[in-house]
C-alpha atoms as a PDB file:
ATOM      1  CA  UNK A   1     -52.471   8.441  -2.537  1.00  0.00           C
ATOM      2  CA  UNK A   2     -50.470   7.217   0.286  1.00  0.00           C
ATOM      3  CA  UNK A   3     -52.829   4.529   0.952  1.00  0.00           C
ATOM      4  CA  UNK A   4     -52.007   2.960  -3.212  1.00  0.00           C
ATOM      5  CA  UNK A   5     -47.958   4.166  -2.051  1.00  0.00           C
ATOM      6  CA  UNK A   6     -48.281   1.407   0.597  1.00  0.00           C
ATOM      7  CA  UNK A   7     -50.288  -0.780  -1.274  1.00  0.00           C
ATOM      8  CA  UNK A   8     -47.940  -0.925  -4.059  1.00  0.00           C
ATOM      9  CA  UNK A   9     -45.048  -1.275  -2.080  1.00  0.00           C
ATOM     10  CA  UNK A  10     -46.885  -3.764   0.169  1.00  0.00           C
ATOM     11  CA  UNK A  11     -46.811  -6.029  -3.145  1.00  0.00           C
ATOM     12  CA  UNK A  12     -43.432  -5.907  -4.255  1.00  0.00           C
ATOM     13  CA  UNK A  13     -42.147  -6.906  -1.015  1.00  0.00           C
ATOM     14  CA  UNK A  14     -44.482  -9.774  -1.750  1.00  0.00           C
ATOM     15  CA  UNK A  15     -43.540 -10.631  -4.815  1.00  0.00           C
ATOM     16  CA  UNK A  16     -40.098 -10.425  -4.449  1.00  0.00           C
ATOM     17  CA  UNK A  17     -40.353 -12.613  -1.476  1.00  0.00           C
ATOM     18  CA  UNK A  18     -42.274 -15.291  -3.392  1.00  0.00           C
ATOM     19  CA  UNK A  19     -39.694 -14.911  -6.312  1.00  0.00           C
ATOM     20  CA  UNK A  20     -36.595 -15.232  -3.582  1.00  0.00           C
ATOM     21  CA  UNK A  21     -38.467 -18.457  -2.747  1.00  0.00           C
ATOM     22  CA  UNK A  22     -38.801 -19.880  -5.837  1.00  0.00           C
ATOM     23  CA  UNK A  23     -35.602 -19.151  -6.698  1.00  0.00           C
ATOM     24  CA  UNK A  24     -33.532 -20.553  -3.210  1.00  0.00           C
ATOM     25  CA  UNK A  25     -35.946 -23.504  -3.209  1.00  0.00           C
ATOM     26  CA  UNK A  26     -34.746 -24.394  -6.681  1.00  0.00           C
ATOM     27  CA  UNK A  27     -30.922 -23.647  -5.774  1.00  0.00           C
ATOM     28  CA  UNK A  28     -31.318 -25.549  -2.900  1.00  0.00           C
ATOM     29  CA  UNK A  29     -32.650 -28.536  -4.849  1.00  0.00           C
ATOM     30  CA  UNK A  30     -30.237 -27.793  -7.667  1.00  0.00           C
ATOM     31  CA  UNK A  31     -27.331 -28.792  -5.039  1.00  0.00           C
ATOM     32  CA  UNK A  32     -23.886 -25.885  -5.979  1.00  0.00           C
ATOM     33  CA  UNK A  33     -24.717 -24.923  -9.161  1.00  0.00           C
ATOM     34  CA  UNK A  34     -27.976 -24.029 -10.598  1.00  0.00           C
ATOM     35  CA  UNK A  35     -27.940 -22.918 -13.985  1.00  0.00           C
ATOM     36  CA  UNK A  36     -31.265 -21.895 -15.449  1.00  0.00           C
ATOM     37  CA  UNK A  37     -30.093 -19.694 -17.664  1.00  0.00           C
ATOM     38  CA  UNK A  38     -28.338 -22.945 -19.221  1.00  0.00           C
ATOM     39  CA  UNK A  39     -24.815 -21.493 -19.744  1.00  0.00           C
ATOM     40  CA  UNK A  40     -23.190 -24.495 -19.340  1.00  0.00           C
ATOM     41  CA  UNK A  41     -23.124 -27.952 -20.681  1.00  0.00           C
ATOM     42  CA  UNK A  42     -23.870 -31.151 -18.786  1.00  0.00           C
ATOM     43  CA  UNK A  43     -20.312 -32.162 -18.601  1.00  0.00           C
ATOM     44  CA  UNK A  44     -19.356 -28.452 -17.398  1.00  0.00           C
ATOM     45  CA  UNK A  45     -22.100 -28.296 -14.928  1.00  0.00           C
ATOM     46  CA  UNK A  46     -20.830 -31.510 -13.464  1.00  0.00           C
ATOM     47  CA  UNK A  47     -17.212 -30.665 -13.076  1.00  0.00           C
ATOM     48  CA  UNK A  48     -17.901 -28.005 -11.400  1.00  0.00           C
ATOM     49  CA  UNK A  49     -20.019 -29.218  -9.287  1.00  0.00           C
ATOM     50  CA  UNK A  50     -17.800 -31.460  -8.166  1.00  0.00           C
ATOM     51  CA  UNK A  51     -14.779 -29.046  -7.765  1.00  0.00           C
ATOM     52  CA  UNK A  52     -17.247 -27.128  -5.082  1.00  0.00           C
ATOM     53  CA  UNK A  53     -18.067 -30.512  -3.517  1.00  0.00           C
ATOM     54  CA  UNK A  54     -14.505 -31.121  -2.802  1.00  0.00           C
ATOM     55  CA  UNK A  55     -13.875 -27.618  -1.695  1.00  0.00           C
ATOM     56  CA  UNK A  56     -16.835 -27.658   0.369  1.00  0.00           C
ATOM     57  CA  UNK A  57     -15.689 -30.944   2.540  1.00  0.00           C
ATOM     58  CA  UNK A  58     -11.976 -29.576   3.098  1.00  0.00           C
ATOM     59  CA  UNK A  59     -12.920 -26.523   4.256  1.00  0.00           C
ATOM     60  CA  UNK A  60     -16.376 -26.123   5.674  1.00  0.00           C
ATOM     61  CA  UNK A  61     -18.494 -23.862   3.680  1.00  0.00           C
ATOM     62  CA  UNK A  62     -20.617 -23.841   1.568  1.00  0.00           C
ATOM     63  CA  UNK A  63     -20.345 -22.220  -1.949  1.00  0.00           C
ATOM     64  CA  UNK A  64     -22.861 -21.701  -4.767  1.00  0.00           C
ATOM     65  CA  UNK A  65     -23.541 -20.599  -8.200  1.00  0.00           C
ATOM     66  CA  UNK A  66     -26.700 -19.110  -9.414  1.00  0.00           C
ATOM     67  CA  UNK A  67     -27.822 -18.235 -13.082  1.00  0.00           C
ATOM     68  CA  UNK A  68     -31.395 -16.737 -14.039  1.00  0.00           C
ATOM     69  CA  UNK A  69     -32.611 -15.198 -17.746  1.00  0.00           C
ATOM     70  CA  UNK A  70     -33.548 -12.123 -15.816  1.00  0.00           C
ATOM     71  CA  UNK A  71     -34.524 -11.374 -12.482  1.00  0.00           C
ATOM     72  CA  UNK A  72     -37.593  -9.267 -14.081  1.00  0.00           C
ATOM     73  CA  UNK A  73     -36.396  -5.948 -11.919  1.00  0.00           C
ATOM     74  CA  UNK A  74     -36.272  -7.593  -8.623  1.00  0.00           C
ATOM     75  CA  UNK A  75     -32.544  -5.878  -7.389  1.00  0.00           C
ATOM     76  CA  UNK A  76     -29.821  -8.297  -7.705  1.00  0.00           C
ATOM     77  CA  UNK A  77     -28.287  -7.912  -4.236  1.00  0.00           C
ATOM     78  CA  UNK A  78     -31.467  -8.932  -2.691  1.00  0.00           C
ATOM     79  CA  UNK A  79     -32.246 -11.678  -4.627  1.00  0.00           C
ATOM     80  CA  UNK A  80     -28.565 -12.764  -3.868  1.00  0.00           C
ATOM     81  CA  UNK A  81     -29.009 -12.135  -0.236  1.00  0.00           C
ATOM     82  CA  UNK A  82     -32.069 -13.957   0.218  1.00  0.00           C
ATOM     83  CA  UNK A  83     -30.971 -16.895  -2.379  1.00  0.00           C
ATOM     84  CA  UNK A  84     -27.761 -17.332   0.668  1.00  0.00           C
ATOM     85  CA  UNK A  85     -29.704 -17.586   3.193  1.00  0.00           C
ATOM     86  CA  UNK A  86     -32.662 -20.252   1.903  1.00  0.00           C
ATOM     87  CA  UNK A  87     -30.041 -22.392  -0.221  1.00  0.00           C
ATOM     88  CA  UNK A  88     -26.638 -21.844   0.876  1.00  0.00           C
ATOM     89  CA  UNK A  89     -26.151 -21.048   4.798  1.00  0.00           C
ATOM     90  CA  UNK A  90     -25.593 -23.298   7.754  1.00  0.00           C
ATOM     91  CA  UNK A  91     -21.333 -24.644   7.068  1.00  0.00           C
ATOM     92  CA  UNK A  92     -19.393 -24.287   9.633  1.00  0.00           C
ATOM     93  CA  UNK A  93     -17.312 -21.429   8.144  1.00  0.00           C
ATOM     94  CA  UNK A  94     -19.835 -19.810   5.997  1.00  0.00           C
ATOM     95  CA  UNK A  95     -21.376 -19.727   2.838  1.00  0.00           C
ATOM     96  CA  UNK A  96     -21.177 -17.700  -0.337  1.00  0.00           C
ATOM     97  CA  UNK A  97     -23.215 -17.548  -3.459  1.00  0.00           C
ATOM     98  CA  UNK A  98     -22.851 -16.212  -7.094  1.00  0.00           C
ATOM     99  CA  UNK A  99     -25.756 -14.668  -8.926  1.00  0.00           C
ATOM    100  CA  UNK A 100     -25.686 -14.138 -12.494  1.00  0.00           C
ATOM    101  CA  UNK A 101     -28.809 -12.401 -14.267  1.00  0.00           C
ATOM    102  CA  UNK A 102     -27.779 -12.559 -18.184  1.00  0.00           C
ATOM    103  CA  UNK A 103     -30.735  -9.815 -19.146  1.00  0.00           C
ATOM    104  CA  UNK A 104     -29.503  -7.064 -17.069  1.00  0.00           C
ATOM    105  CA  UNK A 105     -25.656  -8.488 -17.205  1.00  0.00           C
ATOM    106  CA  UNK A 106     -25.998  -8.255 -13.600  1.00  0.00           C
ATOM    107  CA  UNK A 107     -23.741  -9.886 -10.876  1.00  0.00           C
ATOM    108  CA  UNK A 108     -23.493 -10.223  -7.291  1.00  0.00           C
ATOM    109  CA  UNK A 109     -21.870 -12.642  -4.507  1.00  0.00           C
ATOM    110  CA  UNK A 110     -23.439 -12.654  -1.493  1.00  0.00           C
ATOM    111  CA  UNK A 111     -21.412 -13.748   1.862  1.00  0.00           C
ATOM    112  CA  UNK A 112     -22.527 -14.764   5.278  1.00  0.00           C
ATOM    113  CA  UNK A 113     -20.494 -13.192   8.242  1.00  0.00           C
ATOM    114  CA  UNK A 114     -17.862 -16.061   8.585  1.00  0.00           C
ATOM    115  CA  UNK A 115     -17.386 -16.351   5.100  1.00  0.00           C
ATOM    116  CA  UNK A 116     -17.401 -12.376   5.451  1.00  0.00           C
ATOM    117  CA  UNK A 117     -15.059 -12.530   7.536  1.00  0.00           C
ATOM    118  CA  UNK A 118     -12.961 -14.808   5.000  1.00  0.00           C
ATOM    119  CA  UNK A 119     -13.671 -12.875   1.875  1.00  0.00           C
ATOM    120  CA  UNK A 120     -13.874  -9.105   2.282  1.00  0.00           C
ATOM    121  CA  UNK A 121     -16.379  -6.570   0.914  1.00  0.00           C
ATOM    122  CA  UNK A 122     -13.371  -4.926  -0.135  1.00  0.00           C
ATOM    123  CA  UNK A 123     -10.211  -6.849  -1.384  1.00  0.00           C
ATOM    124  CA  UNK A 124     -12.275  -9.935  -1.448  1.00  0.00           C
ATOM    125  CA  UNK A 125     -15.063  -9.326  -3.366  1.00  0.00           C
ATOM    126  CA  UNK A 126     -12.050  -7.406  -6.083  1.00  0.00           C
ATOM    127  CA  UNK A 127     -10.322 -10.074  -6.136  1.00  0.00           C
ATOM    128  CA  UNK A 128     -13.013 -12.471  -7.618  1.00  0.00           C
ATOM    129  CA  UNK A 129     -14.030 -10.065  -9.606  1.00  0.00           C
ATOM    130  CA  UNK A 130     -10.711  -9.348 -11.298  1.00  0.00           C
ATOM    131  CA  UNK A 131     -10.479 -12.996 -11.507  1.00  0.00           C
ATOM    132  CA  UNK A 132     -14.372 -13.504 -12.735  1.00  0.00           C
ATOM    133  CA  UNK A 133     -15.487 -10.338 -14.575  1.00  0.00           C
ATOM    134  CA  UNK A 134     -13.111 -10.791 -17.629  1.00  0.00           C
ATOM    135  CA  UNK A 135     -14.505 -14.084 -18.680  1.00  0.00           C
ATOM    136  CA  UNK A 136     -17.786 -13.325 -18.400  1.00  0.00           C
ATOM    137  CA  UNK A 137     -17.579  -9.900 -20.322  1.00  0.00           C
ATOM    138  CA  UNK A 138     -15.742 -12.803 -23.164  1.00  0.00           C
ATOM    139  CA  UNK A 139     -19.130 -14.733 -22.709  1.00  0.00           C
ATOM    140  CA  UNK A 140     -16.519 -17.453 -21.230  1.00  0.00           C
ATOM    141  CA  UNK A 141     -18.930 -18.939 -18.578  1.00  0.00           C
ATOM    142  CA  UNK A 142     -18.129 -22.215 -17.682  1.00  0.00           C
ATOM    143  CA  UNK A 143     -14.412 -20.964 -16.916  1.00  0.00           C
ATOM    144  CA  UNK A 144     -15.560 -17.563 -15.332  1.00  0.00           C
ATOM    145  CA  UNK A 145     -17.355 -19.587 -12.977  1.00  0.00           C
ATOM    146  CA  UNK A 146     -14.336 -22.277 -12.263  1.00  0.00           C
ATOM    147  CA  UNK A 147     -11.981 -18.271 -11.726  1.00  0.00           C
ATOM    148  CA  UNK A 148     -14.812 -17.162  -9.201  1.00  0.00           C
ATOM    149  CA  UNK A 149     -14.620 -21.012  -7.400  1.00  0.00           C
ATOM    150  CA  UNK A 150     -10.560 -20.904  -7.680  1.00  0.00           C
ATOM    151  CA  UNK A 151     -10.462 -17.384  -6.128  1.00  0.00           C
ATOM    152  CA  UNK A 152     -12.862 -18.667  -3.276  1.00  0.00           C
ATOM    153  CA  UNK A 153     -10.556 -21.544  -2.955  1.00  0.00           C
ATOM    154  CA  UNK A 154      -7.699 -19.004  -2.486  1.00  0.00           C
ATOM    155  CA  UNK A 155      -9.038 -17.297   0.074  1.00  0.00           C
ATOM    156  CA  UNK A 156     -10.574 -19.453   2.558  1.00  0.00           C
ATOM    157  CA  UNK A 157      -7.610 -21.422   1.796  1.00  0.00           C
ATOM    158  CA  UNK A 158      -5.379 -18.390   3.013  1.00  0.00           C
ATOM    159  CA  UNK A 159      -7.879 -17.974   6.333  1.00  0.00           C
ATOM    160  CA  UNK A 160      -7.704 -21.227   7.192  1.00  0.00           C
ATOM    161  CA  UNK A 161      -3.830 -21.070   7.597  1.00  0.00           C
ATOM    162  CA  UNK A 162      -3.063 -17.525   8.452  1.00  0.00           C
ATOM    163  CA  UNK A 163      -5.997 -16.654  10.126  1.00  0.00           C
ATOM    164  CA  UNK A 164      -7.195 -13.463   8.241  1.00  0.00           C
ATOM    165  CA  UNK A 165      -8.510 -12.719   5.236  1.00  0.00           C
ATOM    166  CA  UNK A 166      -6.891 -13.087   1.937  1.00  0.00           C
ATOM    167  CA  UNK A 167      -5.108  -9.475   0.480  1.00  0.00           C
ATOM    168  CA  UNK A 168      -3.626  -9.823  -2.822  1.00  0.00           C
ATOM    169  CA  UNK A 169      -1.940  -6.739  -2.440  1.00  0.00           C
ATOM    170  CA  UNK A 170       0.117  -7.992   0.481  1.00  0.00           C
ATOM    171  CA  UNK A 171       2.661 -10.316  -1.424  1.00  0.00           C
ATOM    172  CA  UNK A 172       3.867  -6.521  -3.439  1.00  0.00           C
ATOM    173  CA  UNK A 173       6.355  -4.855  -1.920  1.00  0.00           C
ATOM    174  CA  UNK A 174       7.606  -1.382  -3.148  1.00  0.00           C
ATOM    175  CA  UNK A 175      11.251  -1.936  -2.630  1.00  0.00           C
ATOM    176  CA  UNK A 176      11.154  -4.547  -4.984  1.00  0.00           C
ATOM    177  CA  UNK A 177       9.139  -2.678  -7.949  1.00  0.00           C
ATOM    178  CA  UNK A 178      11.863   0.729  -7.731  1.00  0.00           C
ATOM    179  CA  UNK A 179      14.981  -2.322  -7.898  1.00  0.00           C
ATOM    180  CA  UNK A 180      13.331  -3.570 -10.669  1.00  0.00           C
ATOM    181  CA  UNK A 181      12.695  -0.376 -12.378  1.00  0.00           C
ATOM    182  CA  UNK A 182      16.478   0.828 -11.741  1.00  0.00           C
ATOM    183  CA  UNK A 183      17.885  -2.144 -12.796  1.00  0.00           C
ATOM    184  CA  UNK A 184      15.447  -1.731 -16.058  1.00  0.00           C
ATOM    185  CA  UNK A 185      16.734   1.778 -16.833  1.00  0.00           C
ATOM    186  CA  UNK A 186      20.303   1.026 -15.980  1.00  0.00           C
ATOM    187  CA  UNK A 187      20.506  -2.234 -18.411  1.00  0.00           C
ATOM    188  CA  UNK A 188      18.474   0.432 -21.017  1.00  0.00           C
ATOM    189  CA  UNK A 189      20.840   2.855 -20.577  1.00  0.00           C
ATOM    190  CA  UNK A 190      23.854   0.959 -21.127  1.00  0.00           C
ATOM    191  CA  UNK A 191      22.112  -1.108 -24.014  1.00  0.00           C
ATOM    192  CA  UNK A 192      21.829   2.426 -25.794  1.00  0.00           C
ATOM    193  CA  UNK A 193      24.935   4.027 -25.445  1.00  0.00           C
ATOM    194  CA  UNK A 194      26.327   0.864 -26.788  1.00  0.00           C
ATOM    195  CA  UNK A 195      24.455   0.544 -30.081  1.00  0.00           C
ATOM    196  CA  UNK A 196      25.591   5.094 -30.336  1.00  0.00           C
ATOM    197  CA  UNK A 197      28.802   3.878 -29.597  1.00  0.00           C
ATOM    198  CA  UNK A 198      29.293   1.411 -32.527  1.00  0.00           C
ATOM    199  CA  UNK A 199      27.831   3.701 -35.087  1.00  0.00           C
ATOM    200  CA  UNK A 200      31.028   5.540 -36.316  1.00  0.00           C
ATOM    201  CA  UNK A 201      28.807   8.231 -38.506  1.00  0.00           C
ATOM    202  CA  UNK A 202      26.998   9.387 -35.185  1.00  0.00           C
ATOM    203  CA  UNK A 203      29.365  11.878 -33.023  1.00  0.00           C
ATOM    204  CA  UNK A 204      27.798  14.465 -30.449  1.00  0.00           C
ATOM    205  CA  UNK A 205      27.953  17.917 -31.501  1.00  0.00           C
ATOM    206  CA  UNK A 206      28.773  21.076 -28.610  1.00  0.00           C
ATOM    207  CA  UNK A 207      26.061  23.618 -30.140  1.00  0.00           C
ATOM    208  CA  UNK A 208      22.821  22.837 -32.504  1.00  0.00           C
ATOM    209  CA  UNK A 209      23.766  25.063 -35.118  1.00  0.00           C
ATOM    210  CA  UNK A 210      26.279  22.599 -36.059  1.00  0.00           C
ATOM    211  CA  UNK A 211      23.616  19.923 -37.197  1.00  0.00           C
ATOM    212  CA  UNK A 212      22.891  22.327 -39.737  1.00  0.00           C
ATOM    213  CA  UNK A 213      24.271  21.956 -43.370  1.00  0.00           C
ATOM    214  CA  UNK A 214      26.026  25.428 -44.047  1.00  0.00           C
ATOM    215  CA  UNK A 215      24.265  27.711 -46.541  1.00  0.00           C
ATOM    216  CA  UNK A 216      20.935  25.562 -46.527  1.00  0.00           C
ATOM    217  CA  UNK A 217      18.935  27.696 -43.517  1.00  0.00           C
ATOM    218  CA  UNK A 218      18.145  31.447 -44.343  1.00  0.00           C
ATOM    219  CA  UNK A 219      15.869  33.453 -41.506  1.00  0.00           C
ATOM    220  CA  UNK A 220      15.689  36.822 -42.870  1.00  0.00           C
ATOM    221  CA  UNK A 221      12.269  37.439 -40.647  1.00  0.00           C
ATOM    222  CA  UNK A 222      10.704  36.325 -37.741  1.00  0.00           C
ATOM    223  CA  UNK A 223       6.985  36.927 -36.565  1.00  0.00           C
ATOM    224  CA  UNK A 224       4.574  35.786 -34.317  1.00  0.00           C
ATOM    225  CA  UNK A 225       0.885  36.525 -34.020  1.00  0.00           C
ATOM    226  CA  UNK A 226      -1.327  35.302 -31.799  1.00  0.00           C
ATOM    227  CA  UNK A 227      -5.054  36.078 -32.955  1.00  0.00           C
ATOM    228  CA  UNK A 228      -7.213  34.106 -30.666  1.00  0.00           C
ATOM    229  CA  UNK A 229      -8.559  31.080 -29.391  1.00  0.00           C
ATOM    230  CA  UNK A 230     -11.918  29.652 -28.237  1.00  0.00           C
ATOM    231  CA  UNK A 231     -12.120  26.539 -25.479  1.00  0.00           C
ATOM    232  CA  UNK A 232     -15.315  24.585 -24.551  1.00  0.00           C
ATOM    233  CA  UNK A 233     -15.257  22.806 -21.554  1.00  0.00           C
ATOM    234  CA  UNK A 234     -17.700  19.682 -21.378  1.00  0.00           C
ATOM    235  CA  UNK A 235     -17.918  18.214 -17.546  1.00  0.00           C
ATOM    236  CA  UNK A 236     -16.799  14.047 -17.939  1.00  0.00           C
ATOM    237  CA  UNK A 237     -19.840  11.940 -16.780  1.00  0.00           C
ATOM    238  CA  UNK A 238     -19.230  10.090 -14.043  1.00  0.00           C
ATOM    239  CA  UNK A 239     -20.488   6.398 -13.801  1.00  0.00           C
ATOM    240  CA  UNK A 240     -20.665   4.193 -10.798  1.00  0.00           C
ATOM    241  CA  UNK A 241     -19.463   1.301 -13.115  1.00  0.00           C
ATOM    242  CA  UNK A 242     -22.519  -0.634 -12.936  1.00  0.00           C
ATOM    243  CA  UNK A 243     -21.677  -1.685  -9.430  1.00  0.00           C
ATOM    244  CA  UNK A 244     -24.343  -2.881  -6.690  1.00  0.00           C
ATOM    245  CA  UNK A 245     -24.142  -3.194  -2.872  1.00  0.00           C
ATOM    246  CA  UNK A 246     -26.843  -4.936  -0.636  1.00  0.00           C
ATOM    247  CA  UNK A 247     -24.483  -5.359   2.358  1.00  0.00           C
ATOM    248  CA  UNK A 248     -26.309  -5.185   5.829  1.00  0.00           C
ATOM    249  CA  UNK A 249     -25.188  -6.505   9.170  1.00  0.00           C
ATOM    250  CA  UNK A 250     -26.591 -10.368   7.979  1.00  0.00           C
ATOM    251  CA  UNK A 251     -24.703 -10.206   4.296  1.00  0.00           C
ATOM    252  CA  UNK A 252     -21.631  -9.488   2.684  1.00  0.00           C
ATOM    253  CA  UNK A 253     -20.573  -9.276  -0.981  1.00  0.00           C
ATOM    254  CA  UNK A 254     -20.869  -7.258  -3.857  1.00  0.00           C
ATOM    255  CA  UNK A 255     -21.470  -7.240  -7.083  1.00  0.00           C
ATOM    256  CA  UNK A 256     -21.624  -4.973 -10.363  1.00  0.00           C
ATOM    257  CA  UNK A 257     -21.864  -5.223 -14.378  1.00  0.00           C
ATOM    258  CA  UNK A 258     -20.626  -7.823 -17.219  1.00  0.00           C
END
C-alpha cells in the first residue's frame, strides 16, 4: 500500500510539473498577458499589454497575467508559483504574476522576493484584491485586470520613491475621522432643533402623561405572565473565504475566490 501511496504521489508531482511547463512555456511565449481562457478581446488584450510594457521599462519588473479554463485540480498557488518563475522572473526589481482559473473561480498572484518586498503578503496582496476581486465577481475582466495592473503600478510606484512598501491604510488618520464625525453630529444637531423650532404646533412637554388626550386611556388592570420559552442555538459555519496561500521562502502572493 505504501509502495501505490508513493507511486501515486510520484505521478502527480509529475504531472503537475509537466502541466507548470506547458503552461510558463506558453506565458512566456505569450509575452504579459496570456489569455487562454479568451476573456478578452484583441483590442483589450493589446492595451493592456502595452500598459504592462510601459510599466515594466519605468520601473524594472516584470508583471504578468495568466488565464486558463481550469487548472484540472492542479492547486492554484503552485501553478502560480511555478508559472513566475519559468515566464516571469529575472527584472531587476522583481516580478509578479496573476493567475485566473475560470472553472474553479480561482485566483492567485504570485511575487518574487523583491517584488515581495514591494507588494506585501499582507496589505499588498489586499490591496489588489480590493481593487481586482469586485470586477471579476461582475464578470468585468478586461478592467479587473487593468485594477490589478493599476494597483501594481501604485505600489512599486510608492517603493520606488519612499523606499517601503505601499500601506493604504497609512494616508487615514484617526484624528481626522472623530473631527469629521463631530462636526457631522454638531451640523445634525443644530439642523434638527431648527426644523422643531419652526414648527409652532410642536412644544416639549415636562411629564408623558401630558401627551395623552384626557379621558381617552383607561387601565383598570394590569398583568403579566410569563409562560415559557424555548431557544435553539445553531453554531455559524465558519469559512476560510475561499482563500489560498502557497507562500514559501522563493514566493510571495496570495490569492482566494471570485
Amino acid at each position: 500500500m505504501k509502495k501505490i501511496s508513493s507511486m501515486l504521489a510520484i505521478c502527480f508531482a509529475l504531472c503537475l510539473a509537466l502541466a507548470v511547463s506547458a503552461f510558463g512555456a506558453q506565458a512566456e511565449a505569450a509575452g504579459a498577458v496570456y489569455d487562454n481562457a479568451k476573456l478578452l478581446s484583441q483590442g483589450e488584450k493589446e492595451k493592456l499589454t502595452q500598459k504592462i510594457q510601459q510599466i515594466e521599462q519605468k520601473y524594472g519588473v516584470r508583471i504578468g497575467v495568466v488565464t486558463q479554463p481550469t487548472l484540472q485540480g492542479r492547486p492554484v498557488g503552485q501553478v502560480a508559483n511555478a508559472l513566475l518563475d519559468q515566464g516571469y522572473k529575472g527584472a531587476q526589481n522583481g516580478g509578479i504574476v496573476l493567475l485566473l482559473s475560470m472553472k474553479e473561480r480561482d485566483w492567485y498572484v504570485a511575487t518574487d522576493n523583491a517584488m515581495r518586498a514591494r507588494i506585501t503578503d499582507k496589505e499588498g496582496v489586499k490591496y489588489i484584491e480590493s481593487e481586482m476581486v469586485p470586477k471579476l465577481k461582475d464578470g468585468k475582466y478586461g478592467d479587473a485586470f487593468e485594477k490589478y495592473v493599476d494597483a501594481v503600478e501604485t505600489m512599486v510606484a510608492h517603493y520606488a520613491k519612499e523606499g517601503k512598501p505601499y500601506d493604504p491604510s497609512s494616508g487615514f488618520h484617526p484624528f481626522a475621522a472623530i473631527a469629521a464625525l463631530l462636526v457631522g453630529l454638531l451640523g445634525g444637531y443644530g439642523v434638527k432643533e431648527t426644523l422643531i423650532g419652526s414648527m409652532s404646533n410642536v412644544t416639549p412637554a415636562a411629564r408623558a402623561s401630558e401627551y395623552l388626550k384626557g379621558d381617552s386611556f383607561d387601565l383598570t388592570e394590569s398583568d403579566d405572565r410569563f409562560l415559557f420559552m424555548n431557544v435553539t442555538r445553531t453554531p455559524k459555519s465558519k469559512s476560510r473565504g475561499g482563500s489560498h496561500d502557497a507562500t514559501d521562502s522563493d514566493h510571495g502572493g496570495g490569492g482566494g475566490k471570485f
